[in-house]
Protein backbone atom coordinates (compact mmCIF):
# COMPACT_ATOMS: atom_id res chain seq x y z
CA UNK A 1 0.00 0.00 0.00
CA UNK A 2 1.65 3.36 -0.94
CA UNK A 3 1.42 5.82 1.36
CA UNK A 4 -0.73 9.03 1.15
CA UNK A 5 0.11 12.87 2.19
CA UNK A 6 -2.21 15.21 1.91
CA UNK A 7 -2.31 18.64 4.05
CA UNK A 8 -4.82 21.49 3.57
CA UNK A 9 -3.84 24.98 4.31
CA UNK A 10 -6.73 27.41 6.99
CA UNK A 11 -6.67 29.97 4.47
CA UNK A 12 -10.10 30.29 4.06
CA UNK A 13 -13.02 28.13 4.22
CA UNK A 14 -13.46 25.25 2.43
CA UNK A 15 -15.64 24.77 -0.86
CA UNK A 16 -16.94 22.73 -3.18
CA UNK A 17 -14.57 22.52 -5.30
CA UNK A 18 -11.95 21.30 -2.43
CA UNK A 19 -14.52 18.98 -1.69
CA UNK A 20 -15.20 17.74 -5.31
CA UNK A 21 -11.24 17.95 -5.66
CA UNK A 22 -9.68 16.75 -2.32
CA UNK A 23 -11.97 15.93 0.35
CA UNK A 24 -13.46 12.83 -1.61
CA UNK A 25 -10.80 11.50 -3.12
CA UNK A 26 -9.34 11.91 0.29
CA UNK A 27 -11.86 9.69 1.84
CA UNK A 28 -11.16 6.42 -1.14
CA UNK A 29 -7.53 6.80 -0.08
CA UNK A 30 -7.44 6.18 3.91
CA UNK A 31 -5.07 3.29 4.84
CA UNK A 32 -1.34 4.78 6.00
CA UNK A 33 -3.26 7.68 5.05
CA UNK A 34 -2.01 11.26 6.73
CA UNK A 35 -3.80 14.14 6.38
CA UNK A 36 -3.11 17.38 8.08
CA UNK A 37 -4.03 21.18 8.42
CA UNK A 38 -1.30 23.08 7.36
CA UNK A 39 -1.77 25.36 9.87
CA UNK A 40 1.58 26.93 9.81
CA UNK A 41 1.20 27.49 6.36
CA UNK A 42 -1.12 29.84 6.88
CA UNK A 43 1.01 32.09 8.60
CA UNK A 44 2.98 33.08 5.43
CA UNK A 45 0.64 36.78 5.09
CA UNK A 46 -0.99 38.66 7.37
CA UNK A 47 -3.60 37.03 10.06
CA UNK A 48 -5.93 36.97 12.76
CA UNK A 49 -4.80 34.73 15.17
CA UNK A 50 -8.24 33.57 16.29
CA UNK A 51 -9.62 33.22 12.96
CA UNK A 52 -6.76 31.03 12.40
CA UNK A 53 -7.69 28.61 15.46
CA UNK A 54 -11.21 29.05 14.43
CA UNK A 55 -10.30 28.22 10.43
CA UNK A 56 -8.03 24.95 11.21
CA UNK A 57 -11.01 23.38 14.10
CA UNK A 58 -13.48 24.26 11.35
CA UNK A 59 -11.26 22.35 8.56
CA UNK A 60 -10.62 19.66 10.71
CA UNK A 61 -14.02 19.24 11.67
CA UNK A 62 -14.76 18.97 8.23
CA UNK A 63 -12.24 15.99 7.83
CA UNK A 64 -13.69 14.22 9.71
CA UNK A 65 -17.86 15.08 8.47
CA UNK A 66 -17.04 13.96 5.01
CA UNK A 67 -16.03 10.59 6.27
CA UNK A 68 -12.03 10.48 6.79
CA UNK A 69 -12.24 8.35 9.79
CA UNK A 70 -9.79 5.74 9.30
CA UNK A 71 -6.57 7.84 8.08
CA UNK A 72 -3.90 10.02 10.45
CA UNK A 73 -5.69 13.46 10.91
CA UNK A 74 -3.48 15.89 12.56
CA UNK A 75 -2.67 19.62 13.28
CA UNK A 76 0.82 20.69 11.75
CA UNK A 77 1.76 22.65 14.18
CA UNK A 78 1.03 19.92 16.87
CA UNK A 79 4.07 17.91 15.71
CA UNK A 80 7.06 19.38 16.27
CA UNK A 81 9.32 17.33 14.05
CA UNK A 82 7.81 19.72 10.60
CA UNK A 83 9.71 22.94 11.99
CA UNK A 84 12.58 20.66 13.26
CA UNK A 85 13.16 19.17 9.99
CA UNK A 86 12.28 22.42 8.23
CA UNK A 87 15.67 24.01 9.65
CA UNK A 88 17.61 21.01 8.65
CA UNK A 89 16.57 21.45 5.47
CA UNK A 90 17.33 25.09 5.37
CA UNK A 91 20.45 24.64 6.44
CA UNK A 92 21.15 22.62 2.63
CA UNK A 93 19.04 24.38 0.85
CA UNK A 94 20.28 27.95 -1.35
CA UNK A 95 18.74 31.65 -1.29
CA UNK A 96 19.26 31.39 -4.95
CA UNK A 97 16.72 27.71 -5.41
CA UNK A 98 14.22 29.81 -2.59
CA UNK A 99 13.96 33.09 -4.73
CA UNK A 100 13.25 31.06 -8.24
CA UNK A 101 10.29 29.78 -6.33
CA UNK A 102 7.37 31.01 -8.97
CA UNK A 103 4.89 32.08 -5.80
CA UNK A 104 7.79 34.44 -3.68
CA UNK A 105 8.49 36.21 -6.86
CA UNK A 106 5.05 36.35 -7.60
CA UNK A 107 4.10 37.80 -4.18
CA UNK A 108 7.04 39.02 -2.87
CA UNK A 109 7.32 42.63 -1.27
CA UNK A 110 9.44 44.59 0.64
CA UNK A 111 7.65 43.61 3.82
CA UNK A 112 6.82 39.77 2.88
CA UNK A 113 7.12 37.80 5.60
CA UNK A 114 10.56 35.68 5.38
CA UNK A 115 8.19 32.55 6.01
CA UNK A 116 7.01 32.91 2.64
CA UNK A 117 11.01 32.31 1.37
CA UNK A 118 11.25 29.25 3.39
CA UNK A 119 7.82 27.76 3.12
CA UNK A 120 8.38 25.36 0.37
CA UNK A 121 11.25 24.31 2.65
CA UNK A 122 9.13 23.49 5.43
CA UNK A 123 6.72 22.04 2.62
CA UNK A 124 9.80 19.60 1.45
CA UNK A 125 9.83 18.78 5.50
CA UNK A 126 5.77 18.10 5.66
CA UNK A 127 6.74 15.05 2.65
CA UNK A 128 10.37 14.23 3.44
CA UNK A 129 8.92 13.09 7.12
CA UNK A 130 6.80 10.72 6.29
CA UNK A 131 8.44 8.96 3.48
CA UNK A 132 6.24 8.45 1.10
CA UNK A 133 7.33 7.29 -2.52
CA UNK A 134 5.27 9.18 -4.61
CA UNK A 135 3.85 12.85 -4.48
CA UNK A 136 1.05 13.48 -6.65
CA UNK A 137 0.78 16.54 -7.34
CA UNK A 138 -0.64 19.62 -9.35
CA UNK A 139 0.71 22.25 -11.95
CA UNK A 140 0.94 24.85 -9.12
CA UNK A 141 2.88 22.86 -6.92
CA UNK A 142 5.09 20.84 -8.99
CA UNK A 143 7.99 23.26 -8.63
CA UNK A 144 8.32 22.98 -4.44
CA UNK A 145 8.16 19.30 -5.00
CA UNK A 146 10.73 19.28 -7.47
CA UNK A 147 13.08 21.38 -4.87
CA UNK A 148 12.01 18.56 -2.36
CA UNK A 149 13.82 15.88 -4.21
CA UNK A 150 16.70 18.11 -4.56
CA UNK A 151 17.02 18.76 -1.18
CA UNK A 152 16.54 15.18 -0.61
CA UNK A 153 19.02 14.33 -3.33
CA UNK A 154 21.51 16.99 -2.13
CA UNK A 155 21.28 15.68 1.70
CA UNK A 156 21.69 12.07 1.03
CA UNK A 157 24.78 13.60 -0.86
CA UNK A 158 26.57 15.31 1.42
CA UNK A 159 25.55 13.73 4.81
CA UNK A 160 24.58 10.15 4.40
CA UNK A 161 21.09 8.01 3.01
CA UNK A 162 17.98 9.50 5.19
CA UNK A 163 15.51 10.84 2.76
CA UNK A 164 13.51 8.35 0.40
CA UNK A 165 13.48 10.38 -2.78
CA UNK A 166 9.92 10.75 -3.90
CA UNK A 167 9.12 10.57 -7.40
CA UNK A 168 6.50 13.18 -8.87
CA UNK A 169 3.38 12.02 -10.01
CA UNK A 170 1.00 13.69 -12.13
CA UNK A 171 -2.65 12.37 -10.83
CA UNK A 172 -5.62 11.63 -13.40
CA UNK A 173 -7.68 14.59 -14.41
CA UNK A 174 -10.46 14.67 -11.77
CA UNK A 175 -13.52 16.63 -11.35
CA UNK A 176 -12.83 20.30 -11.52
CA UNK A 177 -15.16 22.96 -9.94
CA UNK A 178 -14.50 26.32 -11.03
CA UNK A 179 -15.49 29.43 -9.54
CA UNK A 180 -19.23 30.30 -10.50
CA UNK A 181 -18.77 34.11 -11.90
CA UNK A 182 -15.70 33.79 -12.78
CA UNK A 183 -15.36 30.33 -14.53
CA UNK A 184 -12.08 30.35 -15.97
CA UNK A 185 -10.49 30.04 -12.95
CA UNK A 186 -10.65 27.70 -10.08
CA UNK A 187 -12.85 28.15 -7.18
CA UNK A 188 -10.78 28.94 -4.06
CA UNK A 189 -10.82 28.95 -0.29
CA UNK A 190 -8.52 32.06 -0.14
CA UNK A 191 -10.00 34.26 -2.78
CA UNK A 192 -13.99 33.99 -2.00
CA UNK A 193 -16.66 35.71 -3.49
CA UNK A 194 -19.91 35.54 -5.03
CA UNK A 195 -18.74 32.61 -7.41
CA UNK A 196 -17.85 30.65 -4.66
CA UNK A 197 -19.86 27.55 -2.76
CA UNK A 198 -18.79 27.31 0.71
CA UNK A 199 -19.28 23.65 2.58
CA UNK A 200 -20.96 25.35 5.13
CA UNK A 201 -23.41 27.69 3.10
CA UNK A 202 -27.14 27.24 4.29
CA UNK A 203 -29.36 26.61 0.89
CA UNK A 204 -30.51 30.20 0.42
CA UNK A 205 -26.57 30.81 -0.02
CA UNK A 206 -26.16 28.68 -2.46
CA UNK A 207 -29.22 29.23 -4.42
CA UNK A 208 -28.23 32.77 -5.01
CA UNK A 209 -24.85 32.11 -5.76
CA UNK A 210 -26.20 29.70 -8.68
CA UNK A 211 -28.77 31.70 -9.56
CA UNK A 212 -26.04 34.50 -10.65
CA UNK A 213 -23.28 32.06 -12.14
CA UNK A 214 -22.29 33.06 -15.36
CA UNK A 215 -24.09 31.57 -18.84
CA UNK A 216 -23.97 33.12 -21.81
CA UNK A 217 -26.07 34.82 -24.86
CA UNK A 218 -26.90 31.47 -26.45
CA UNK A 219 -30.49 30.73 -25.86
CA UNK A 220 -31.33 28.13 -28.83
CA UNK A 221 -32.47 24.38 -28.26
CA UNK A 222 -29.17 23.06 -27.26
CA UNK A 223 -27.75 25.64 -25.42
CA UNK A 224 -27.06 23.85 -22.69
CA UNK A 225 -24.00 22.08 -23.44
CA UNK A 226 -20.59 21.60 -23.05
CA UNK A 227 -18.18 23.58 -25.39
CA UNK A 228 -14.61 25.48 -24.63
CA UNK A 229 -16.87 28.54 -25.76
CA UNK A 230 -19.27 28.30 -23.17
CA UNK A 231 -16.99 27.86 -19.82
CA UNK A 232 -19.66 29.01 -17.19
CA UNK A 233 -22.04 26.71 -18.68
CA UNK A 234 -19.54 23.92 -18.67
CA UNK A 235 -19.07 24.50 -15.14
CA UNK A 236 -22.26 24.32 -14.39
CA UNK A 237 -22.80 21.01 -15.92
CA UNK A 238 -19.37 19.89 -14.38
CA UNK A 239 -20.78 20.78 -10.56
CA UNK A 240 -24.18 18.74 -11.40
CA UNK A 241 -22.71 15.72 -12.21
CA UNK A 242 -19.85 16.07 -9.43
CA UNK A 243 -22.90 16.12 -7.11
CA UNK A 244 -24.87 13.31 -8.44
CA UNK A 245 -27.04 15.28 -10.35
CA UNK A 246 -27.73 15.22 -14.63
CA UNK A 247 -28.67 17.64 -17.15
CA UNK A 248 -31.02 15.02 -18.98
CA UNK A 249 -33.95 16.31 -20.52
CA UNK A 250 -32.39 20.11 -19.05
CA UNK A 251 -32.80 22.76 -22.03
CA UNK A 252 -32.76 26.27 -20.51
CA UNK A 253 -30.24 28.00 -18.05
CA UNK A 254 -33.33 28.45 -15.81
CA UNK A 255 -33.66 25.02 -15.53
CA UNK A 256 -29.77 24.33 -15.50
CA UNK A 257 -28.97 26.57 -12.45
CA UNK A 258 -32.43 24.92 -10.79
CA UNK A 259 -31.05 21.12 -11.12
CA UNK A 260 -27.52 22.56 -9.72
CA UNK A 261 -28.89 24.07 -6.51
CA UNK A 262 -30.94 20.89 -5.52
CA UNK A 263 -27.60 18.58 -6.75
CA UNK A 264 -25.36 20.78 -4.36
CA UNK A 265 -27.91 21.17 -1.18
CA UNK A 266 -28.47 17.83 -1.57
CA UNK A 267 -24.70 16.89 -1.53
CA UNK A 268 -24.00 19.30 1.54
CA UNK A 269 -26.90 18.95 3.46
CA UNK A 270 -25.72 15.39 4.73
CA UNK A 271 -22.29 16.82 5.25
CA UNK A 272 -23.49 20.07 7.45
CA UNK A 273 -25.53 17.97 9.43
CA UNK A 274 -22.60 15.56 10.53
CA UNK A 275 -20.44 18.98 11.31
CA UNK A 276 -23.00 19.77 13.61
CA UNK A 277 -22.97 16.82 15.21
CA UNK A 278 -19.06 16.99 15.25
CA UNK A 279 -18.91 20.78 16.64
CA UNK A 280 -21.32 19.99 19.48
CA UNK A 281 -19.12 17.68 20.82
CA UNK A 282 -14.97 19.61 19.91
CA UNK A 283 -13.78 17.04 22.75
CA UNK A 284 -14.37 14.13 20.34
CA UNK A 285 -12.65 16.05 17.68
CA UNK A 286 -9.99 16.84 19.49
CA UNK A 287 -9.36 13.16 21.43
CA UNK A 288 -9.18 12.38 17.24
CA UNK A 289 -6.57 14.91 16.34
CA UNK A 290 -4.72 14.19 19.15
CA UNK A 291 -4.56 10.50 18.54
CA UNK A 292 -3.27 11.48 15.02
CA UNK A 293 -0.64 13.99 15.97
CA UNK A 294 0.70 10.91 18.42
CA UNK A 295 1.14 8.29 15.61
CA UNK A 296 2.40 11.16 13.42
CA UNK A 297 5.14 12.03 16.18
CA UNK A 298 5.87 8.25 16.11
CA UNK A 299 5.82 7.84 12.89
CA UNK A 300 8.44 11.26 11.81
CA UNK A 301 10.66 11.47 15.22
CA UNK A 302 12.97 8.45 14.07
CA UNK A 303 13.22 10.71 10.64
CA UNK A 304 14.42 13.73 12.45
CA UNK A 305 16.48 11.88 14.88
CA UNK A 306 18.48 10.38 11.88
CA UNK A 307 19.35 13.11 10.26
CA UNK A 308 20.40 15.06 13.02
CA UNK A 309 22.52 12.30 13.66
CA UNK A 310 23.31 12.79 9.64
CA UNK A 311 24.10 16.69 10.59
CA UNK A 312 26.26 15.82 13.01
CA UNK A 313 23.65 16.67 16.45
């Protein structure tokens, strides 16, 4: 069984599309299975420090509603041996391999926090901890997990063999949900707006969201359709059938945008109710997370411990 990392970053709430994306693919994939908040990721830019606690209970919460109850759920910050390794790695890796990184120079100020020059080090220390062989992974990312293995690479090098070297994987094409008014791009947990479908939106949210998703001019008998031309109509058929729903015998955009916002309710309405059950009770929650952020300590202390030993600690 190969094992599976996955950690999701409190830097906004959670949507549909990371549930169409993540959160159920997440939930086929949970033997040696460890999923995290990234909660130190999050800490990159500017926050609130309570909406930050209040963001990673919520997300984990939400772990565990949509049915991840057999994998390693865990808080980042919780185990220690991320930011341990993190310096480690620091200490091999170059200013020069930081500041190519595509997102610093994308985002990168005079007062940018330094944390966002060293986060896809601490990123290479959230996978080189845990082993795992493969790292699927998307477009965006494929750059910080291409400095992983050369940190890994570079380390094995010059101190000794402590890292597995993960190979990149590119995964299958999935379901894509893309943001409602604005459907060429993705929908997103840290840019929201009126395009976007929270997990936790009550139905008359997420009627009126759908009811003002972008269509088009096109009003003839086979409008509704699929067609690079028509990308907020395409999205709209993509979130239907991501939520169980179909478009059969559909013709008009008033009907369309009806079919989504009974697919979606439908689809959250189970999930909301479970995260209700789960938020009346945060001790339950927590006695989970906790029991995770023990077997991840167990699992990622021996990986520390050896290459500090490596280092010469």
């Amino acid at each position: 069984m190969t094992r599976t990392l996955s950690l999701l970053t409190p830097s906004g709430r959670l949507t549909l599309g990371n549930l169409v994306g993540a959160l159920q693919p997440m939930a086929q994939r949970q033997e040696d299975a460890f999923y995290g908040v990234s909660d130190l990721h999050a800490m990159t830019t500017e926050h609130s420090p309570a909406e930050l606690a209040e963001r990673t209970r919520e997300i984990a919460t939400l772990l565990l509603a949509v049915g991840l109850d057999r994998a390693t759920l865990f808080r980042q910050s919780r185990v220690p041996t991320h930011t341990g390794l993190a310096y480690l790695l620091e200490c091999t890796a170059t200013t020069g391999e930081l500041g190519r990184m595509v997102q610093f120079k994308e985002k990168s100020t005079p007062s940018t926090r330094a944390s966002l020059f060293t986060y896809p080090v601490l990123m290479a220390a959230d996978i080189l901890l845990y082993r795992p062989a493969v790292v699927p992974v998307g477009d965006d990312q494929r750059q910080h997990v291409e400095l992983t293995r050369d940190l890994a690479l570079r380390f094995n090098r010059r101190y000794g063999e402590v890292f597995t070297v993960p190979e990149i994987a590119t995964p299958a094409v999935g379901a894509r949900v893309m943001d409602l008014a604005e459907p060429t791009r993705k929908m997103s947990k840290s840019r929201p707006g009126s395009g976007v479908i929270g997990l936790l939106d009550p139905p008359d949210v997420v009627r009126r969201a759908v009811s003002r998703a972008v269509t088009d001019s096109d009003v003839g008998p086979d409008a509704v359709r699929r067609s690079p031309d028509k990308p907020g109509v395409t999205n709209l058929l993509d979130v239907l059938e991501s939520c169980g729903g179909s478009a059969a015998g559909v013709t008009t955009y008033g009907a369309l945008k009806r079919a989504v916002t009974d697919a979606v309710v439908a689809t959250l309405e189970p999930l909301q109710d479970r995260y209700r059950e789960l938020a009346a009770d945060p001790s339950y929650v927590e006695t989970v997370l906790a029991a995770g952020e023990e077997r991840c300590r167990q699992v990622t202390e021996p990986v520390l411990a050896a290459a500090s030993r490596a280092m010469g600690l």
